[in-house]
N, C-alpha and C. Protein backbone atom coordinates (compact mmCIF):
# COMPACT_ATOMS: atom_id res chain seq x y z
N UNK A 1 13.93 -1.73 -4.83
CA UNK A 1 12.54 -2.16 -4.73
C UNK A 1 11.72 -1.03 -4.10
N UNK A 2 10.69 -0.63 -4.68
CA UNK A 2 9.96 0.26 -4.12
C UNK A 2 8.72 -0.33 -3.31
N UNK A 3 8.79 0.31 -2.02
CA UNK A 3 7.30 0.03 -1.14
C UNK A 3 6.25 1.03 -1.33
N UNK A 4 5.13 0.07 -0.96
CA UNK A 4 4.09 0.18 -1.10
C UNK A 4 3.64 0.76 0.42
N UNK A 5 2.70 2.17 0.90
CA UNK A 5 2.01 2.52 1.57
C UNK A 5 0.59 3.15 1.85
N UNK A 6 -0.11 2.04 2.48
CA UNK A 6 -1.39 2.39 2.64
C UNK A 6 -2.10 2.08 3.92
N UNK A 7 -3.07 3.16 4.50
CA UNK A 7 -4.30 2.65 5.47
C UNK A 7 -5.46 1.97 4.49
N UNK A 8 -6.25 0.86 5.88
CA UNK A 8 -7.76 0.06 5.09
C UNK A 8 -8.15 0.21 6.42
N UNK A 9 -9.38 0.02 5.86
CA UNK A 9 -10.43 -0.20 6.84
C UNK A 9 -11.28 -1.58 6.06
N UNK A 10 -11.48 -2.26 7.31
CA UNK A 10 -11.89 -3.85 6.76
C UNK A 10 -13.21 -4.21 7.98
N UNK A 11 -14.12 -4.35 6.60
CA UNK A 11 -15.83 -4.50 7.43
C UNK A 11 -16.17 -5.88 6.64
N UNK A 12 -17.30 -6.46 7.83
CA UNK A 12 -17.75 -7.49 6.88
C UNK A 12 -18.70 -7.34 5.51
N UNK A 13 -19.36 -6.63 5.61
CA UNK A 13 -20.31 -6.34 4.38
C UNK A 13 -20.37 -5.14 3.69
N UNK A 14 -20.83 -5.14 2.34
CA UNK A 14 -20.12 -4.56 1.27
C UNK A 14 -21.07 -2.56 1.88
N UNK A 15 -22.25 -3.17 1.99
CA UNK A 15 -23.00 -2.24 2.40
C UNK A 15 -22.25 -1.24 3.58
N UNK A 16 -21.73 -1.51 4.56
CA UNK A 16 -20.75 -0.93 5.82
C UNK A 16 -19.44 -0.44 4.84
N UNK A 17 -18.97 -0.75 3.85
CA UNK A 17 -17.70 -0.17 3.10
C UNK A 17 -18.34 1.07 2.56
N UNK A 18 -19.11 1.03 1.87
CA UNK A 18 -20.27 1.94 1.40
C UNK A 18 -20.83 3.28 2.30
N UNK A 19 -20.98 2.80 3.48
CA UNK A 19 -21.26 3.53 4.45
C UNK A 19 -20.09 4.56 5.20
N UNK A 20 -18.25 3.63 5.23
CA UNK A 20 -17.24 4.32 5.62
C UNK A 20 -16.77 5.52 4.71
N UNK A 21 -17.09 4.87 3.31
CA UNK A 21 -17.17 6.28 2.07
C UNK A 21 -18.19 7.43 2.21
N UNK A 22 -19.05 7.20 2.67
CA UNK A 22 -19.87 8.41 2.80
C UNK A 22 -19.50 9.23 4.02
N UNK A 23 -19.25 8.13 5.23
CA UNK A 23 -18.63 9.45 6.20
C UNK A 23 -17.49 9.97 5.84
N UNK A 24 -16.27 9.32 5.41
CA UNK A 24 -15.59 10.40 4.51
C UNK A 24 -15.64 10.74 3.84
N UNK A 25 -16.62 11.13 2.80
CA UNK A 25 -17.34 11.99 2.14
C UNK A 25 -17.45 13.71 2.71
N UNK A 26 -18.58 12.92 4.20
CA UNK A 26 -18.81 14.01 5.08
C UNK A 26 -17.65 14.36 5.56
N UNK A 27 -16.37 14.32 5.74
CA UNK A 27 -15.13 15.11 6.64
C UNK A 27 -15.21 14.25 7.54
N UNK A 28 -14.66 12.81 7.92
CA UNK A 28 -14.39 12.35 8.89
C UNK A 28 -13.49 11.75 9.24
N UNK A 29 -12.38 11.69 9.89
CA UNK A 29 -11.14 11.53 9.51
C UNK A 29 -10.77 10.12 9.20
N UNK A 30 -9.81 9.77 8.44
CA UNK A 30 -9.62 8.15 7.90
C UNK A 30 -9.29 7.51 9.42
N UNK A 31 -8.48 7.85 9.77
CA UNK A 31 -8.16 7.04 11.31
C UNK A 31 -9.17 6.84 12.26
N UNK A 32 -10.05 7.80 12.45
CA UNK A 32 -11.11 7.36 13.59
C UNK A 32 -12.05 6.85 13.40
N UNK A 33 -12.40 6.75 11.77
CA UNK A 33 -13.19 5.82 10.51
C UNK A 33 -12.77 4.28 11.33
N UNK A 34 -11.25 4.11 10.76
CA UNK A 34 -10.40 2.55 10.83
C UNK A 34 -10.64 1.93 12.58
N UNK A 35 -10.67 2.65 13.50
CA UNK A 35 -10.24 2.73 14.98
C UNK A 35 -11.99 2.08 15.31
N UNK A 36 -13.03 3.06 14.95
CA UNK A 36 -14.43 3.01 15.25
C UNK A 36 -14.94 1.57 14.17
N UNK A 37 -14.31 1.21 13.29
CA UNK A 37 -15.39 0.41 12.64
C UNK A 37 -14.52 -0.90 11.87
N UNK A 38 -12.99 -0.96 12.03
CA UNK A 38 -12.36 -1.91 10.82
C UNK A 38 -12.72 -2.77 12.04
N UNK A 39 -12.20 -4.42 11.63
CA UNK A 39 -12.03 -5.58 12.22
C UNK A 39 -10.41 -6.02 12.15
N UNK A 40 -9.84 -4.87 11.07
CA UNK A 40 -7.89 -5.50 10.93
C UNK A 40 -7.68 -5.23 12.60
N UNK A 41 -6.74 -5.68 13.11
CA UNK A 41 -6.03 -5.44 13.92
C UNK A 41 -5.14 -4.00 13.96
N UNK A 42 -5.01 -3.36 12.28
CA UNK A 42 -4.24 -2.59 12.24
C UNK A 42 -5.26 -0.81 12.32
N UNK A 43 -6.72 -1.40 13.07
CA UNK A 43 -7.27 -0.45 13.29
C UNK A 43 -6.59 0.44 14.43
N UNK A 44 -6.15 0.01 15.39
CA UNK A 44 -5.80 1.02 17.04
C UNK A 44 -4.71 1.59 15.89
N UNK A 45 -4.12 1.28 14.84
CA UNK A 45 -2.88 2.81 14.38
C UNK A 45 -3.87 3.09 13.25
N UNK A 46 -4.75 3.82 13.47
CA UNK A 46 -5.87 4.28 12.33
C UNK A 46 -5.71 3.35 10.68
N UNK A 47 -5.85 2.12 10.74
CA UNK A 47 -5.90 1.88 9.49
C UNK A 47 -4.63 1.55 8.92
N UNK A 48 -3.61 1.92 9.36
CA UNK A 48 -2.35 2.44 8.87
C UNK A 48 -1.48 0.30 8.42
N UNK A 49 -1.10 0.73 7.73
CA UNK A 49 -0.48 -0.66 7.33
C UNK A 49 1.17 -0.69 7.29
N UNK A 50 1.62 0.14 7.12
CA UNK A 50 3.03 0.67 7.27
C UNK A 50 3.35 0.87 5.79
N UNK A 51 4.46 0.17 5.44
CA UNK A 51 5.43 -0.07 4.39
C UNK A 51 5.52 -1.47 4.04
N UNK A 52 5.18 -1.57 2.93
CA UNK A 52 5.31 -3.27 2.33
C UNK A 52 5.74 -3.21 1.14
N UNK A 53 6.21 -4.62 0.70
CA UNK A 53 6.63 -4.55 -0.65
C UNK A 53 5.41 -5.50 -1.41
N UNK A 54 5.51 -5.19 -2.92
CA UNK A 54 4.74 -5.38 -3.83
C UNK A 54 4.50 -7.11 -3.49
N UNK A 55 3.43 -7.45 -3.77
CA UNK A 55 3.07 -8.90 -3.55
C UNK A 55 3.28 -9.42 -2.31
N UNK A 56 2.57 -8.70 -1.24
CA UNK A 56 2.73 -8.91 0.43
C UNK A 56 1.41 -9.12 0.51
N UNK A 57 0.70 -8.24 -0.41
CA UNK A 57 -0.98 -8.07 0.31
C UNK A 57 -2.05 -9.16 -1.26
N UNK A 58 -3.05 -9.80 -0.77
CA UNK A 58 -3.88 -10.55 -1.55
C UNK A 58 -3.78 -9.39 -3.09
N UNK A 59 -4.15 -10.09 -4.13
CA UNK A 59 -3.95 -9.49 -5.89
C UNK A 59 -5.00 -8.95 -5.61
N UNK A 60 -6.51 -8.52 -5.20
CA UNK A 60 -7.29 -7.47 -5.32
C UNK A 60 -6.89 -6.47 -4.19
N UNK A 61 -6.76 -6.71 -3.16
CA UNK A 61 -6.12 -5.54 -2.65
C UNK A 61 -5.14 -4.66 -3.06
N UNK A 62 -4.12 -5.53 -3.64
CA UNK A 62 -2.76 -4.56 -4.36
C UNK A 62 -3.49 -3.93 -5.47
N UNK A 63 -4.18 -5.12 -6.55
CA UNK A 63 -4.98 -4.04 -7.53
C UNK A 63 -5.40 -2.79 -7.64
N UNK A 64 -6.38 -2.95 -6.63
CA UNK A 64 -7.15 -1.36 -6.19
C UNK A 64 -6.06 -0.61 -5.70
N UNK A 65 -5.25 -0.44 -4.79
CA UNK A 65 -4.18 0.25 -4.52
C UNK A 65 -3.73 0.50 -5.37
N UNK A 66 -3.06 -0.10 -6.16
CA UNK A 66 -1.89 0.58 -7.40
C UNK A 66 -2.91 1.58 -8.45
N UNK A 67 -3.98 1.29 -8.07
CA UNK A 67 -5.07 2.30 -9.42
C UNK A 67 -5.08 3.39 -8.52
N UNK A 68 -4.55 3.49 -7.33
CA UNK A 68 -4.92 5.11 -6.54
C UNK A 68 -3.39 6.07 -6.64
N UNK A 69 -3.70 7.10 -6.53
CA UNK A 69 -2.79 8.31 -6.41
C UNK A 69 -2.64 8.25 -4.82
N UNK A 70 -1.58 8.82 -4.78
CA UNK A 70 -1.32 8.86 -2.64
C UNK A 70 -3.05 9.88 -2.44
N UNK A 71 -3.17 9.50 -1.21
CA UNK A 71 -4.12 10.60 -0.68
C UNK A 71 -5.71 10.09 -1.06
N UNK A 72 -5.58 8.88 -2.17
CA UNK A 72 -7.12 8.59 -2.80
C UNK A 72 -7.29 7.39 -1.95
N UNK A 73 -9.29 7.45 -2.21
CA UNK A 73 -9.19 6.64 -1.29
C UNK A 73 -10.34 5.70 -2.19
N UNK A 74 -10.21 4.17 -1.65
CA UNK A 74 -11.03 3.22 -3.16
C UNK A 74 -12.44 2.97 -3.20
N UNK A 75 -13.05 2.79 -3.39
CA UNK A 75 -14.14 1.92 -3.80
C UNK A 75 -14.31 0.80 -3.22
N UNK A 76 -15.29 -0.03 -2.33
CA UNK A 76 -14.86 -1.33 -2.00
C UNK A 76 -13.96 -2.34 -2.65
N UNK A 77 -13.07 -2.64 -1.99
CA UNK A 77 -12.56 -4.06 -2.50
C UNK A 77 -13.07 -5.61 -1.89
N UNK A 78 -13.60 -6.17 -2.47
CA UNK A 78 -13.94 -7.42 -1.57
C UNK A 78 -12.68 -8.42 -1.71
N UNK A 79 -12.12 -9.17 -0.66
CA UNK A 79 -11.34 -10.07 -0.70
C UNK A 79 -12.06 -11.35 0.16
N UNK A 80 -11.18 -12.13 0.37
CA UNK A 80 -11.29 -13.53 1.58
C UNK A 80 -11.95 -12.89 3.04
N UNK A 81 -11.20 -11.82 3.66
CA UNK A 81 -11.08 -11.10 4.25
C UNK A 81 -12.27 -10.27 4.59
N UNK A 82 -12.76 -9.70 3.75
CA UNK A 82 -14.09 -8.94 3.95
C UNK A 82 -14.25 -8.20 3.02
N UNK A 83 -14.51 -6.54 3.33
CA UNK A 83 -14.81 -5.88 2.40
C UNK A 83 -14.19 -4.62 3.02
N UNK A 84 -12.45 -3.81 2.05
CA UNK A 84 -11.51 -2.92 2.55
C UNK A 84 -12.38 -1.79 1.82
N UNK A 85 -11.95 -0.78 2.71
CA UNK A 85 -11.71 0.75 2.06
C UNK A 85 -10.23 1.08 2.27
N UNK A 86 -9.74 1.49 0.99
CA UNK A 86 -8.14 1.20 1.26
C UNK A 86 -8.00 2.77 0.68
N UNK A 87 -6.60 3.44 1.56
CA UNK A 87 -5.96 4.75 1.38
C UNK A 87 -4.50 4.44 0.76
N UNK A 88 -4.15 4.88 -0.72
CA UNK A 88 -3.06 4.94 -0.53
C UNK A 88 -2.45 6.09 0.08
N UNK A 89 -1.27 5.97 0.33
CA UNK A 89 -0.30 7.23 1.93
C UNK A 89 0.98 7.67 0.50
């Protein structure tokens, strides 16, 4: 079984996801992005989610993930949850 690895950053509104893409746009690093602005819990390890296996995380989150190359980073995803900027690692 192969795992799945990625950082998110999770805001309430779509507009603030929007906003985390442009500072990394500008050079700002994904972790102090996740640390300064997510609401996951898994912000204090920059975003970082570890290692999971396939069908752990809600079907639009995995979606957008599996459409990225390691290193890319997505487009808002809106879920239940809020609104991710997700890295796959």
């Amino acid at each position: 079984m192969s795992l799945l690895c990625a950082q998110h950053i999770l805001v309430t509104h779509e507009f603030e996801a929007h906003d985390v893409i442009r500072k990394l746009r500008g050079g700002e690093s994904f972790e102090t992005l996740a640390k300064d602005f997510s609401l996951c819990p898994s912000s204090k390890a920059g975003g970082n989610l570890g290692e999971f296996p396939r069908g752990r995380m809600v079907p639009a989150f995995e979606k957008a993930l599996l459409a990225l190359r390691p290193g890319e980073v997505s487009p808002p995803v809106k879920t239940a949850f809020g609104y991710h900027v997700i890295k796959r690692l």
